[in-house]
N, C-alpha and C. Protein backbone atom coordinates (compact mmCIF):
# COMPACT_ATOMS: atom_id res chain seq x y z
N UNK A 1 0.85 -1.19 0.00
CA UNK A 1 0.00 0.00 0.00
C UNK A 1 0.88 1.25 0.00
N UNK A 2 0.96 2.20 -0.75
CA UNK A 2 1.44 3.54 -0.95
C UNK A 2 1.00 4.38 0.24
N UNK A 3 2.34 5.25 1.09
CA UNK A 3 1.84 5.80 1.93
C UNK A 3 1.46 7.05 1.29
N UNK A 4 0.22 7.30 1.92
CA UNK A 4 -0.04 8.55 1.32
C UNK A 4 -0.43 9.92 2.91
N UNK A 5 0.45 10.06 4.09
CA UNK A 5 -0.19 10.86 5.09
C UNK A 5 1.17 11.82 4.76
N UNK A 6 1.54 12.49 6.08
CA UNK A 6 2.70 13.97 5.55
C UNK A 6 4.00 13.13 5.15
N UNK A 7 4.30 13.73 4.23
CA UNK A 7 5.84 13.43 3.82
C UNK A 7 6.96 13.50 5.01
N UNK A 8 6.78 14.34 5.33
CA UNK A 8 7.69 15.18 6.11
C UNK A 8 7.89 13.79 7.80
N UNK A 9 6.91 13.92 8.09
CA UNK A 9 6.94 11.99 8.82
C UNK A 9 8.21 10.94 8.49
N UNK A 10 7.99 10.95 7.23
CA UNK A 10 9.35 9.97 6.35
C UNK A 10 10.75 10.25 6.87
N UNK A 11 10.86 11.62 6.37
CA UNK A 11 12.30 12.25 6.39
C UNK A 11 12.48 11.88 8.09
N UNK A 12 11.59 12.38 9.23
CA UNK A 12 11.88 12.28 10.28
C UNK A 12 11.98 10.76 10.75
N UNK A 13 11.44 10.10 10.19
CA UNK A 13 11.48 8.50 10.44
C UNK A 13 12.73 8.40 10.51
N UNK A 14 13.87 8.37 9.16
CA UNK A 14 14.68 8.18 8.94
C UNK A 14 16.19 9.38 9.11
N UNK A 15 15.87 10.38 9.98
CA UNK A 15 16.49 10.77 10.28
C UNK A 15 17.32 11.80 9.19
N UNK A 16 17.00 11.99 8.02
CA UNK A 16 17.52 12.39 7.06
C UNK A 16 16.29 13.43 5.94
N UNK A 17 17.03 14.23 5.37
CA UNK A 17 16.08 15.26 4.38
C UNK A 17 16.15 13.81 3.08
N UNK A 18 14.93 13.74 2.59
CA UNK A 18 14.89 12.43 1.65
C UNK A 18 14.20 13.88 0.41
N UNK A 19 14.07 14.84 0.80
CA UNK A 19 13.89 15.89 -0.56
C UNK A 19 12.59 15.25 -0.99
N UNK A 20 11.45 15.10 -0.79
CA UNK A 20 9.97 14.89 -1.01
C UNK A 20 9.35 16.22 -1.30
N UNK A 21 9.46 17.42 -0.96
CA UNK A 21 8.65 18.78 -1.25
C UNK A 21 9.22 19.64 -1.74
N UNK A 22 10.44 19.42 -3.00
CA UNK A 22 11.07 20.54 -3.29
C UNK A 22 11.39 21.45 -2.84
N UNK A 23 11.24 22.72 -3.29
CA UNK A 23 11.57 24.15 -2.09
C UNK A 23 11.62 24.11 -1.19
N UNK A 24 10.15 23.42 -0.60
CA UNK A 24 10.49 23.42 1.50
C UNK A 24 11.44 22.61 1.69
N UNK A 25 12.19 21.52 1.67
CA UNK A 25 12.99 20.91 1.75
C UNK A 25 14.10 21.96 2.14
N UNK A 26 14.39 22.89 2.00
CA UNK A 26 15.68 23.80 2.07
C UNK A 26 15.33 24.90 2.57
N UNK A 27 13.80 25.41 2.78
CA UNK A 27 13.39 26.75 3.08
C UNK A 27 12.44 26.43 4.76
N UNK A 28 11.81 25.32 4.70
CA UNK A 28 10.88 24.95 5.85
C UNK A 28 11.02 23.59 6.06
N UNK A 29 12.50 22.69 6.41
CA UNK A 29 12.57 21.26 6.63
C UNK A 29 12.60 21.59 7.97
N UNK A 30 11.27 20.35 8.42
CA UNK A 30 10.57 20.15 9.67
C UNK A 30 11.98 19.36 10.73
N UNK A 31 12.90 18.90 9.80
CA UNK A 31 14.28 18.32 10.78
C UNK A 31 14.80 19.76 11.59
N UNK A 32 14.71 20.60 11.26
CA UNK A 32 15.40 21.78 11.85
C UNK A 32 14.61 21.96 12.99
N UNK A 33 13.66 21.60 12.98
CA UNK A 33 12.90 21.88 14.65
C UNK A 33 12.70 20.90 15.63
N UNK A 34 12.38 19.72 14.91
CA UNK A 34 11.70 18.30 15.23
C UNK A 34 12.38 17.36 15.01
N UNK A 35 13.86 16.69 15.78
CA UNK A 35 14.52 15.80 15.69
C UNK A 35 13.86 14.48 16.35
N UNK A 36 14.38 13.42 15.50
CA UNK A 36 13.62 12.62 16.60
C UNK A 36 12.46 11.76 15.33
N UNK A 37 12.31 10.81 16.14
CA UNK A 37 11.23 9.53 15.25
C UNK A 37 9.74 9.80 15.88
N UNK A 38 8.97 9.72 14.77
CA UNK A 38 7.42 10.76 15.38
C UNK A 38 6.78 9.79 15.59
N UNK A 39 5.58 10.18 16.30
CA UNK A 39 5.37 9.08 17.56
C UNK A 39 4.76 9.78 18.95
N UNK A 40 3.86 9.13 19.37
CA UNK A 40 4.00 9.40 20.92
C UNK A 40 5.22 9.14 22.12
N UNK A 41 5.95 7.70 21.25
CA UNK A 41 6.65 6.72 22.19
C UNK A 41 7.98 7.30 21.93
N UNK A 42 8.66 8.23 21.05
CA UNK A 42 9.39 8.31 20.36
C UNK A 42 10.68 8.26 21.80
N UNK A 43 10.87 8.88 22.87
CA UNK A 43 11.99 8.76 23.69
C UNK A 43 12.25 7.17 24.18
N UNK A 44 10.91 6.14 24.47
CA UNK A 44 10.71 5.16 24.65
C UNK A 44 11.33 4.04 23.74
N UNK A 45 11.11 4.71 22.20
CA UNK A 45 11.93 3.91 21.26
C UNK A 45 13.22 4.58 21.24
N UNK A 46 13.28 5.77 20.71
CA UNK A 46 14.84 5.79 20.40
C UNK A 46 15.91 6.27 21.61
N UNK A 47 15.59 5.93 22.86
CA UNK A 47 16.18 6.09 24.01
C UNK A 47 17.99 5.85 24.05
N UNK A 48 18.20 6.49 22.92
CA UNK A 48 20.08 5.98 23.26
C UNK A 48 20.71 4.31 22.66
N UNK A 49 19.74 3.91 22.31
CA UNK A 49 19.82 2.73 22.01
C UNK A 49 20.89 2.05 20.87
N UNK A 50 21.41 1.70 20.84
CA UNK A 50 22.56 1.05 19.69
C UNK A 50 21.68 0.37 18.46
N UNK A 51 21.57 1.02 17.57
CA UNK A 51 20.38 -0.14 16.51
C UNK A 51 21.34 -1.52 16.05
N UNK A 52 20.69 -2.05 15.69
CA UNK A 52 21.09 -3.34 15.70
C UNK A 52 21.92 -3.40 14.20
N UNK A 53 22.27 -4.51 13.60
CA UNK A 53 23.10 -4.61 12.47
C UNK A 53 21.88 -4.63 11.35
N UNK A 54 20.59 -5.69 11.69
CA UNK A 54 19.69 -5.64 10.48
C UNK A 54 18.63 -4.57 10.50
N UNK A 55 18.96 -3.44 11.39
CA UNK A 55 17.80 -2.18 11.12
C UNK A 55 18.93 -1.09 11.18
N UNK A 56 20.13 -1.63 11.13
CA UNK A 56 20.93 -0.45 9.96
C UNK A 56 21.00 -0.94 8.39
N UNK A 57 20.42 -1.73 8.21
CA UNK A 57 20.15 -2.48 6.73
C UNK A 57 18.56 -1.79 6.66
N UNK A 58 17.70 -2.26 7.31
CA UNK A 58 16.59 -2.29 7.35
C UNK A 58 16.48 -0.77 6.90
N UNK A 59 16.37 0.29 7.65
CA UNK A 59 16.24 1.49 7.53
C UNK A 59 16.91 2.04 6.11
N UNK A 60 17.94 1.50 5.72
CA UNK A 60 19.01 2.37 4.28
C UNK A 60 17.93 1.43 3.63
N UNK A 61 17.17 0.14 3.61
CA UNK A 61 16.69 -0.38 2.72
C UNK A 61 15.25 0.96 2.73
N UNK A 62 14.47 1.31 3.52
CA UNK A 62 13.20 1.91 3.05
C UNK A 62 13.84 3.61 3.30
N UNK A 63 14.96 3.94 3.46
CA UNK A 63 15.09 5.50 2.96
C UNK A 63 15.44 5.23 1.22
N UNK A 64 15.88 4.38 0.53
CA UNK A 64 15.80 4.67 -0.61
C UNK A 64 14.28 4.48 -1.34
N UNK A 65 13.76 3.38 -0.54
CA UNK A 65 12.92 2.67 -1.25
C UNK A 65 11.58 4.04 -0.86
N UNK A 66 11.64 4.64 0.45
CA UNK A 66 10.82 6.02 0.54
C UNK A 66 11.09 7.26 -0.73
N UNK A 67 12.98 7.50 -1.08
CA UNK A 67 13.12 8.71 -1.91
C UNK A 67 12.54 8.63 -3.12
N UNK A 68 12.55 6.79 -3.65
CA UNK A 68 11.86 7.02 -5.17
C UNK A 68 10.51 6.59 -5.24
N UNK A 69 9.79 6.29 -3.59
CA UNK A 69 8.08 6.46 -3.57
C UNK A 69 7.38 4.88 -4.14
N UNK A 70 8.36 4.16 -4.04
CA UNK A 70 7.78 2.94 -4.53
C UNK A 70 7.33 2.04 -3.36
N UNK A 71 6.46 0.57 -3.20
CA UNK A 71 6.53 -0.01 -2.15
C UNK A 71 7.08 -1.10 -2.26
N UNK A 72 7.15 -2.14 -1.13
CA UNK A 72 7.98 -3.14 -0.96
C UNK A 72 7.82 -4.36 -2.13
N UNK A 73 7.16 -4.79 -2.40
CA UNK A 73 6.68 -5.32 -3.47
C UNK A 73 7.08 -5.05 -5.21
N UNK A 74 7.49 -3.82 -5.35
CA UNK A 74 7.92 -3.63 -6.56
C UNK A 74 9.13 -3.26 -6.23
N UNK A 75 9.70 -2.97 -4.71
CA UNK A 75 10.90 -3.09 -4.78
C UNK A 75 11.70 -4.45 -5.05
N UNK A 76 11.34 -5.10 -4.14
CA UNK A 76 11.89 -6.18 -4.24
C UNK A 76 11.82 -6.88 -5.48
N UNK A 77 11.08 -6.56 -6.65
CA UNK A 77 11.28 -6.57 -7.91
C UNK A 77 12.30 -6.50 -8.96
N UNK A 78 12.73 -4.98 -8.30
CA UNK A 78 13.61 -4.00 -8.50
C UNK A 78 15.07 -4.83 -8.34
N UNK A 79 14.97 -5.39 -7.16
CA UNK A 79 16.24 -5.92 -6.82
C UNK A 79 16.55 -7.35 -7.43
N UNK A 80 15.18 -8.01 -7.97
CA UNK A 80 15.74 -9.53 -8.39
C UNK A 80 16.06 -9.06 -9.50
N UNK A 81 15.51 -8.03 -10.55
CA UNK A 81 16.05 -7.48 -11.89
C UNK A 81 17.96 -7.56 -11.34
N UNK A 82 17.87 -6.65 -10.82
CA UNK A 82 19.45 -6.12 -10.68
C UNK A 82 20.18 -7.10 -10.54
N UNK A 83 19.84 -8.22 -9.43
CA UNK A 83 20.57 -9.47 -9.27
C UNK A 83 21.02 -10.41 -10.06
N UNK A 84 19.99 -10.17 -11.28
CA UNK A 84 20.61 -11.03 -12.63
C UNK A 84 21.38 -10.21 -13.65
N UNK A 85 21.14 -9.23 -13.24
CA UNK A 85 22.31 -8.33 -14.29
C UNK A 85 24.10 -8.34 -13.98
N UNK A 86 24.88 -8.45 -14.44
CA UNK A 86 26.01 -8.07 -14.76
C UNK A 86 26.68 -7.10 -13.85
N UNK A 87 27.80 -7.00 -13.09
CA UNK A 87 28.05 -6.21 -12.68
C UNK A 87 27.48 -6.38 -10.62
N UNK A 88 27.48 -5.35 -10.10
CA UNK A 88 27.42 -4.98 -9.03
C UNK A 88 25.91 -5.42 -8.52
N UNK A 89 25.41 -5.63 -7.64
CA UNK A 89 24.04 -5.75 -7.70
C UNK A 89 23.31 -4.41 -7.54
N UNK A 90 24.33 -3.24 -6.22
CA UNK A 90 23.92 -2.66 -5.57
C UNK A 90 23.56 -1.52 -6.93
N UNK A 91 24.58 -1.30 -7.06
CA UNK A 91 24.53 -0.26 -8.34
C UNK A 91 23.73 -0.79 -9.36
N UNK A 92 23.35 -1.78 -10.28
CA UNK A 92 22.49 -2.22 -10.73
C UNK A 92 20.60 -1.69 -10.33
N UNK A 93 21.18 -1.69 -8.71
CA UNK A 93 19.43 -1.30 -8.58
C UNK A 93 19.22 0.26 -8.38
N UNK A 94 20.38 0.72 -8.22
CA UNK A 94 20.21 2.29 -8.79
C UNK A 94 19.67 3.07 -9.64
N UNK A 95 20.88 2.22 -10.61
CA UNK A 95 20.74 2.38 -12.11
C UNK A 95 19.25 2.42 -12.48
N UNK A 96 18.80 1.18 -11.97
CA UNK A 96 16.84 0.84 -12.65
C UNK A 96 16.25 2.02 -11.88
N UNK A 97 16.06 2.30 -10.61
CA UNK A 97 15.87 3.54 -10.33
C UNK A 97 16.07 4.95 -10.72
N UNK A 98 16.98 4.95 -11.01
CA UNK A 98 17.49 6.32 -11.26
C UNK A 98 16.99 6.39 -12.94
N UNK A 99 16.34 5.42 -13.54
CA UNK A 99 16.19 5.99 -14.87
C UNK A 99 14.64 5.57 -15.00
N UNK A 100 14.25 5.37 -14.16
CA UNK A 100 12.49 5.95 -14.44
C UNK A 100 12.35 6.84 -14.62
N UNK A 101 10.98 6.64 -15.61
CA UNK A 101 10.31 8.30 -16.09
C UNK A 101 10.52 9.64 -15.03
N UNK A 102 9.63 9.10 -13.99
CA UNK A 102 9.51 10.06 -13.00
C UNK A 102 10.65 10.47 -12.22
N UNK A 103 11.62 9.79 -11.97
CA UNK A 103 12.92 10.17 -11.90
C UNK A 103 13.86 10.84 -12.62
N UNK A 104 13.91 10.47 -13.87
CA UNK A 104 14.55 11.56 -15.22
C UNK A 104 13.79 12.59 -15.14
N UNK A 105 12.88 13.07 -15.21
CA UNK A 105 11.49 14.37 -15.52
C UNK A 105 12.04 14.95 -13.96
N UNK A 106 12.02 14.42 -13.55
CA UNK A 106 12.39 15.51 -12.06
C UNK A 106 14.26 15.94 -12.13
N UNK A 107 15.12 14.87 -12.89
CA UNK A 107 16.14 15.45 -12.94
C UNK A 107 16.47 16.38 -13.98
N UNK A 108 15.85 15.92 -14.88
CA UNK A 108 15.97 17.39 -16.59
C UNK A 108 15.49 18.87 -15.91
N UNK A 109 14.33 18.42 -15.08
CA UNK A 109 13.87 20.09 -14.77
C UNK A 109 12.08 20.34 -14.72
N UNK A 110 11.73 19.19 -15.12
CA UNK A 110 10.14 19.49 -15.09
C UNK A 110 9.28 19.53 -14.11
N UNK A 111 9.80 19.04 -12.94
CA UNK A 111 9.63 18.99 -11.96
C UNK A 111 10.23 19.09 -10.35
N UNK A 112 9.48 19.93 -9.56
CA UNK A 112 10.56 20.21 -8.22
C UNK A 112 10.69 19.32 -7.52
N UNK A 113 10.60 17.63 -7.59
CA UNK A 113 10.33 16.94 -6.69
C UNK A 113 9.62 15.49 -7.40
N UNK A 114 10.24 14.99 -6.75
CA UNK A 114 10.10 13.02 -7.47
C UNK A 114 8.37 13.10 -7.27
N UNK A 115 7.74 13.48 -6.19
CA UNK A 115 6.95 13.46 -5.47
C UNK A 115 5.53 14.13 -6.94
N UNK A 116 6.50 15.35 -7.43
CA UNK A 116 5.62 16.34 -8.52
C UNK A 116 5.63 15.41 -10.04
N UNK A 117 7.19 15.06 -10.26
CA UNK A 117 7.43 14.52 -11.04
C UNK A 117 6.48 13.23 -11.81
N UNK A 118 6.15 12.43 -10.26
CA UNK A 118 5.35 11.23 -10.85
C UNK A 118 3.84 11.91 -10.74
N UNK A 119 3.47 12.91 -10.71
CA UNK A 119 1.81 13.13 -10.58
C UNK A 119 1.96 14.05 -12.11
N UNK A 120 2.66 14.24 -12.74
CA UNK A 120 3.25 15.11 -13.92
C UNK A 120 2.88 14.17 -14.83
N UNK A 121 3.89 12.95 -14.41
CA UNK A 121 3.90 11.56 -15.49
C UNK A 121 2.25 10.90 -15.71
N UNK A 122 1.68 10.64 -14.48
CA UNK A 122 0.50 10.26 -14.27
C UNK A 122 -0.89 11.18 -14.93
N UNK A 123 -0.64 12.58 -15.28
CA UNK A 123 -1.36 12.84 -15.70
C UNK A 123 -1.34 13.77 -17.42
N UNK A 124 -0.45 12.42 -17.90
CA UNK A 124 -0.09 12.62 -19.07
C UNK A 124 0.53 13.71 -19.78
N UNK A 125 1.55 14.56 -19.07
CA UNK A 125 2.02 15.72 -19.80
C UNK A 125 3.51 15.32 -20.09
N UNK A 126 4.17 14.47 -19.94
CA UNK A 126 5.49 13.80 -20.64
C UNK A 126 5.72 13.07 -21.72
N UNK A 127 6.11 13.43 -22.21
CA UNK A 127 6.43 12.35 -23.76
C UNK A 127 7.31 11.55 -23.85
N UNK A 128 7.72 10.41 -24.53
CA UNK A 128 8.69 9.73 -24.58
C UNK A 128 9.20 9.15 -26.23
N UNK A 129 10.07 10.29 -26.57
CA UNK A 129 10.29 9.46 -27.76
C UNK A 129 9.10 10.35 -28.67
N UNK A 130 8.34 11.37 -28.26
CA UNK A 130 7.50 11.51 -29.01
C UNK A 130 5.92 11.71 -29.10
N UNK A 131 5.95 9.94 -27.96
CA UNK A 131 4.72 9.36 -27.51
C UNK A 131 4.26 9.46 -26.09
N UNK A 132 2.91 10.19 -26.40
CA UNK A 132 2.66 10.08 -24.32
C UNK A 132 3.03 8.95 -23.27
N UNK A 133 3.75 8.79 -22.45
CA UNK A 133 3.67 7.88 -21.51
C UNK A 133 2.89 8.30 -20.21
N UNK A 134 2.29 7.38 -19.41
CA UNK A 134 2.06 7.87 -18.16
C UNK A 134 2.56 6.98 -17.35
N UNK A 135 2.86 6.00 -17.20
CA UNK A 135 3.87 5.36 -16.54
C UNK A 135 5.05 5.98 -15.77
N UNK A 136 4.69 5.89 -14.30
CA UNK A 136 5.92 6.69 -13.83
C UNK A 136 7.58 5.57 -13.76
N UNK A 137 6.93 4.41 -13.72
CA UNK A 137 7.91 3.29 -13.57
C UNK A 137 8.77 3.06 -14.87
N UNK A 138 7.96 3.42 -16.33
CA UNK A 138 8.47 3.37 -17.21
C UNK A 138 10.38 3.64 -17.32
N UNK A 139 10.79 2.12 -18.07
CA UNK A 139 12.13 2.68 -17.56
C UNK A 139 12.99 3.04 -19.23
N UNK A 140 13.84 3.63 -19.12
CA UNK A 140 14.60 4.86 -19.99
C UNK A 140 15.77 4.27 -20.11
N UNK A 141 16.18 4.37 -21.60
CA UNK A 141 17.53 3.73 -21.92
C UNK A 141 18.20 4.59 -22.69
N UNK A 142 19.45 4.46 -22.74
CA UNK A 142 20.20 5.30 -23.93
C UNK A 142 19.46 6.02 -25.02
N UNK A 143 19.74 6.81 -25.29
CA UNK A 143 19.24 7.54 -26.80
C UNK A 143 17.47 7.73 -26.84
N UNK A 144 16.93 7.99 -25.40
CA UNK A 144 15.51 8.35 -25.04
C UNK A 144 15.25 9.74 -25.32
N UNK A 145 14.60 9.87 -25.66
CA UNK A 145 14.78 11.54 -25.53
C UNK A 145 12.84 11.75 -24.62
N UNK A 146 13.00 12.82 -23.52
CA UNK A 146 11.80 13.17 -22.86
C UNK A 146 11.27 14.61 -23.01
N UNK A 147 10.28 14.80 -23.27
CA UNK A 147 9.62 16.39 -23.33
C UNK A 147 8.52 16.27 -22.69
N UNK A 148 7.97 17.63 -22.95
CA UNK A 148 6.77 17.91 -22.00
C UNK A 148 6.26 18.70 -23.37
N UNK A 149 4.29 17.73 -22.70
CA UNK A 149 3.24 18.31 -23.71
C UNK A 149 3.25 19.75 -24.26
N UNK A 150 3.08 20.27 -25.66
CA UNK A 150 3.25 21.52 -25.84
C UNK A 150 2.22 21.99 -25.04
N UNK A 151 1.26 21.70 -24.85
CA UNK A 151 -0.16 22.90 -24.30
C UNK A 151 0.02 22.61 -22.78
N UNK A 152 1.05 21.79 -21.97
CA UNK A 152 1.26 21.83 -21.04
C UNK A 152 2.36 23.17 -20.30
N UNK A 153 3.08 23.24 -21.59
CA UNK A 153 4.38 24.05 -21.33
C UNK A 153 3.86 25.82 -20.82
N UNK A 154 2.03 25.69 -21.15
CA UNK A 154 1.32 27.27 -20.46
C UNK A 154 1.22 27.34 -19.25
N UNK A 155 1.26 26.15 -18.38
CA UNK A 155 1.12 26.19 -16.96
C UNK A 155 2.03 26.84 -16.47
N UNK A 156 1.73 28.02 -15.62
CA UNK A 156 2.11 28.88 -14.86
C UNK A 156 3.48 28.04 -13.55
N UNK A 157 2.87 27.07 -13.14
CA UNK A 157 3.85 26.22 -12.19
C UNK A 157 4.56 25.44 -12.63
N UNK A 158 4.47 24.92 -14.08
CA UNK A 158 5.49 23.83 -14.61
C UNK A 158 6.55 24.85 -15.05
N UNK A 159 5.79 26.19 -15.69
CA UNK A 159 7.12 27.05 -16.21
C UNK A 159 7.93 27.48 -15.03
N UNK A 160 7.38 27.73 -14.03
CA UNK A 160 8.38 28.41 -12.41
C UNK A 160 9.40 27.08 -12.79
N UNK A 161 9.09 26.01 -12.51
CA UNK A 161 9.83 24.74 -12.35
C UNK A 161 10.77 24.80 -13.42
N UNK A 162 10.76 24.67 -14.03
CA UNK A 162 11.11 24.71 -15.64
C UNK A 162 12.70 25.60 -15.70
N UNK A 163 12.16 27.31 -15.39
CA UNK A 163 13.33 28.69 -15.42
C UNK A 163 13.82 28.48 -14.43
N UNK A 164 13.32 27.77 -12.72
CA UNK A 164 14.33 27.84 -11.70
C UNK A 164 15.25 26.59 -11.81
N UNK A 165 14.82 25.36 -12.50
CA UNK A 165 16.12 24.32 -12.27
C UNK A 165 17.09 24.95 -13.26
N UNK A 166 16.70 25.41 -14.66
CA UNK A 166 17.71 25.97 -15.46
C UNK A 166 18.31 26.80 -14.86
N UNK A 167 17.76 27.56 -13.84
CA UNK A 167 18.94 28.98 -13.77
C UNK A 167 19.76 28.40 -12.67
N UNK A 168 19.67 26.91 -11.92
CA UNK A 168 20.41 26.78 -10.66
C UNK A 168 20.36 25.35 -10.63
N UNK A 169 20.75 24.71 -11.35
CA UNK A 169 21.20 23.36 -11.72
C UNK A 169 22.10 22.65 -12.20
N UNK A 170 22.72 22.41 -12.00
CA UNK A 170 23.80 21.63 -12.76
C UNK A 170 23.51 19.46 -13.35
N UNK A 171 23.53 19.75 -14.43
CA UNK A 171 22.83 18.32 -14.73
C UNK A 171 23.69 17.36 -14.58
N UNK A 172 23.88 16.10 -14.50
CA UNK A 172 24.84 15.29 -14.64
C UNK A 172 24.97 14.51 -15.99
N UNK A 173 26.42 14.21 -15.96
CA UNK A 173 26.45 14.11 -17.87
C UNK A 173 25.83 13.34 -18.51
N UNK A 174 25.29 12.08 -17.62
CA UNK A 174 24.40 11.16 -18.50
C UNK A 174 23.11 11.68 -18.97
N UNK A 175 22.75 12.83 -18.77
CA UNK A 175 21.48 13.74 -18.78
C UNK A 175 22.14 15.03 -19.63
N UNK A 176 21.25 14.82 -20.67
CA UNK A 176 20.83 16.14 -21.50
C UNK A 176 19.90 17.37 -21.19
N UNK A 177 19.80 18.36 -20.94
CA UNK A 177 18.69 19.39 -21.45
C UNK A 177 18.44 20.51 -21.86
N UNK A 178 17.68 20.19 -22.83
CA UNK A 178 17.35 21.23 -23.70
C UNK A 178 16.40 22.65 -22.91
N UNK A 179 16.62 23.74 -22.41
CA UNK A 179 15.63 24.69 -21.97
C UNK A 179 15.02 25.34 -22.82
N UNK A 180 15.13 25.27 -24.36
CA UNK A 180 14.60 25.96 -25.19
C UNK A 180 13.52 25.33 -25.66
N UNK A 181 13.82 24.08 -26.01
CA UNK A 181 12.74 23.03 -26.37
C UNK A 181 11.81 22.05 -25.51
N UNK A 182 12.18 22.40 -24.27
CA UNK A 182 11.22 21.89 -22.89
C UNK A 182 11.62 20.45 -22.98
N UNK A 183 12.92 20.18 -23.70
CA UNK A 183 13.20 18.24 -23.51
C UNK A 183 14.43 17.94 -23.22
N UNK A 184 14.77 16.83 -22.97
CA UNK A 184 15.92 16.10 -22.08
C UNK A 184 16.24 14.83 -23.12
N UNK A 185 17.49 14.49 -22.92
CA UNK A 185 18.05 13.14 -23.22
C UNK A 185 18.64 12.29 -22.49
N UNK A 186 18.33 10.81 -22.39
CA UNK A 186 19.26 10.22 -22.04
C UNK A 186 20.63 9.81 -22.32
N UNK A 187 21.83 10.43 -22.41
CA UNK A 187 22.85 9.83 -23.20
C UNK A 187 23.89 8.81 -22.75
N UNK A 188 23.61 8.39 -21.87
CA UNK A 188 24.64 7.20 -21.63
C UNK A 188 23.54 6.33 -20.10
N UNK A 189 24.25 5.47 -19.93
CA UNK A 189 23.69 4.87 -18.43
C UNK A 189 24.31 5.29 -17.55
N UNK A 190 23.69 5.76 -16.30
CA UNK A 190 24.25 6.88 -14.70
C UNK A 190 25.36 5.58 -14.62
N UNK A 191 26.70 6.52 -14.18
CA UNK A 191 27.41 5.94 -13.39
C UNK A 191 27.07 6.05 -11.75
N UNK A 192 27.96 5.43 -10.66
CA UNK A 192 27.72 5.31 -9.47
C UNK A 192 27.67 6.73 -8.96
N UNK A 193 28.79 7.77 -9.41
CA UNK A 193 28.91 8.94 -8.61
C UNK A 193 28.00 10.25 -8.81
N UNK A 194 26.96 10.21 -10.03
CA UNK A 194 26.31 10.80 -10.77
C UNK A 194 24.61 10.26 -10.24
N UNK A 195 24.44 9.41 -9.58
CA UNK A 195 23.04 8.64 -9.22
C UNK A 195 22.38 9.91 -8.02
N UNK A 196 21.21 10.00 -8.35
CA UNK A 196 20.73 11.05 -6.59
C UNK A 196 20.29 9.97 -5.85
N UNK A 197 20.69 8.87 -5.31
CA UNK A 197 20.12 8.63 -4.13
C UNK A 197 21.29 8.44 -3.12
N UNK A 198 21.44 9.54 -1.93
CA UNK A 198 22.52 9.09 -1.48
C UNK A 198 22.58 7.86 0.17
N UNK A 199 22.71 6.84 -0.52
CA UNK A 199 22.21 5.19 0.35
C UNK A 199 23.78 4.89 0.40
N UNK A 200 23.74 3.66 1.33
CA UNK A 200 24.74 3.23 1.03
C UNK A 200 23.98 1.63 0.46
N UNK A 201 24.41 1.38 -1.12
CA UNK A 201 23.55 0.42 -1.14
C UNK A 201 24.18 -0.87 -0.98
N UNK A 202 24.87 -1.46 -0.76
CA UNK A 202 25.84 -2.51 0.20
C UNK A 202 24.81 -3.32 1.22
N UNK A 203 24.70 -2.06 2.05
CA UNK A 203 23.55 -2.45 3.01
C UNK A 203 22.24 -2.98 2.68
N UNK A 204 21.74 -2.83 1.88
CA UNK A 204 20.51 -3.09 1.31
C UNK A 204 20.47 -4.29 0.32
N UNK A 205 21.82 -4.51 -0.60
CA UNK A 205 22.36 -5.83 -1.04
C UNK A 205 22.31 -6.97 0.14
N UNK A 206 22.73 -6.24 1.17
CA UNK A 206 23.02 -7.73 2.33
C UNK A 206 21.99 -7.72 3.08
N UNK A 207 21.11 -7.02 3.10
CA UNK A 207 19.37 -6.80 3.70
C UNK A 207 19.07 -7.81 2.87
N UNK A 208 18.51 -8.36 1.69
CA UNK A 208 18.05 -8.93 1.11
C UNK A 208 19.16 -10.54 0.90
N UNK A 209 20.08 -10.59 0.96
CA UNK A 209 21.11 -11.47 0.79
C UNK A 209 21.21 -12.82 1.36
N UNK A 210 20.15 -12.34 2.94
CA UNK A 210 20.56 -13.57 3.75
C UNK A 210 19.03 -14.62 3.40
């Protein structure tokens, strides 16, 4: 089941800004006031306590699996893909992450937030290649190219989104974008140091491992 109550809950769960609300994230993050796991019980649970070895797995496993909004079930999906691929496992399940629709569209610029990104995708204003997708899971390979609907590009809030990542962004090289033409490319597959989720994913390989 998709959580759907305050975001901002998450980040404090896990002790970390997981970037769910764009702007507030940096202008009004609820960590700056409210440390601590929310809760009534919260001194009761996190009383000084040493966490254990499998809920320092446990936890890096659902702060990633919280930043890209998916649930356990298609994660763990996520991860038997990666496991048969080539290479690393951990980075493997990045990679599949980091190149969903709704994940590219929030990194080109169309969106302030993974969170905006997939309700963007969902209500058909991304293209792929040309062709509408709404699939936020939809996944993106080399030589993709992504835009946004022309009669979408009048919205007053997609354009804010749009002029502020351009004027204060820096893209990473496997990512193209175009600000003139409202589209993005994929040009190569993310390496490890270029991925936004910052996990350690090791932990989350050996979460699932045993």
């Amino acid at each position: 089941m998709r959580y759907t109550g305050p975001v901002c809950r998450l980040c404090r769960r896990e002790g970390v800004k997981l970037f769910l609300k764009g702007d507030k994230c940096f202008t009004k993050c609820i960590l700056e006031k409210r440390k601590g796991i929310p809760g009534m019980h919260v001194k009761a649970f996190s009383g000084g306590r040493k966490a254990s070895e499998y809920n320092k797995r446990l936890r890096e496993k659902q702060k990633l699996r919280r930043m890209i909004g998916v649930a356990e079930r298609p994660f763990r999906r996520y991860f038997a893909i990666a496991a048969k691929k080539p290479g690393l496992t951990g980075e493997n399940l990045l990679r599949i992450l980091e190149t969903r629709l709704d994940n590219v569209s929030q990194r080109i610029g169309f969106a302030i937030s993974k969170v905006a990104a997939r309700q963007m995708v969902l209500h058909g204003h991304i293209l792929v290649n040309g062709k509408a997708v709404n699939i936020p899971s939809y996944q993106l390979k080399p030589g993709d190219s992504v835009s946004m609907k022309e009669g979408s590009r009048a919205n007053p809030v997609y354009s804010k989104w749009w002029e502020q990542t351009h004027q204060s962004s820096v893209f990473p090289s496997w990512l193209e974008s175009n600000a003139l033409t409202w589209s993005g490319t994929v040009k190569s597959w993310p390496v490890r140091d270029e991925m936004s989720f910052p996990v350690n994913e090791q932990l989350i390989v050996e979460l699932y491992s045993k």
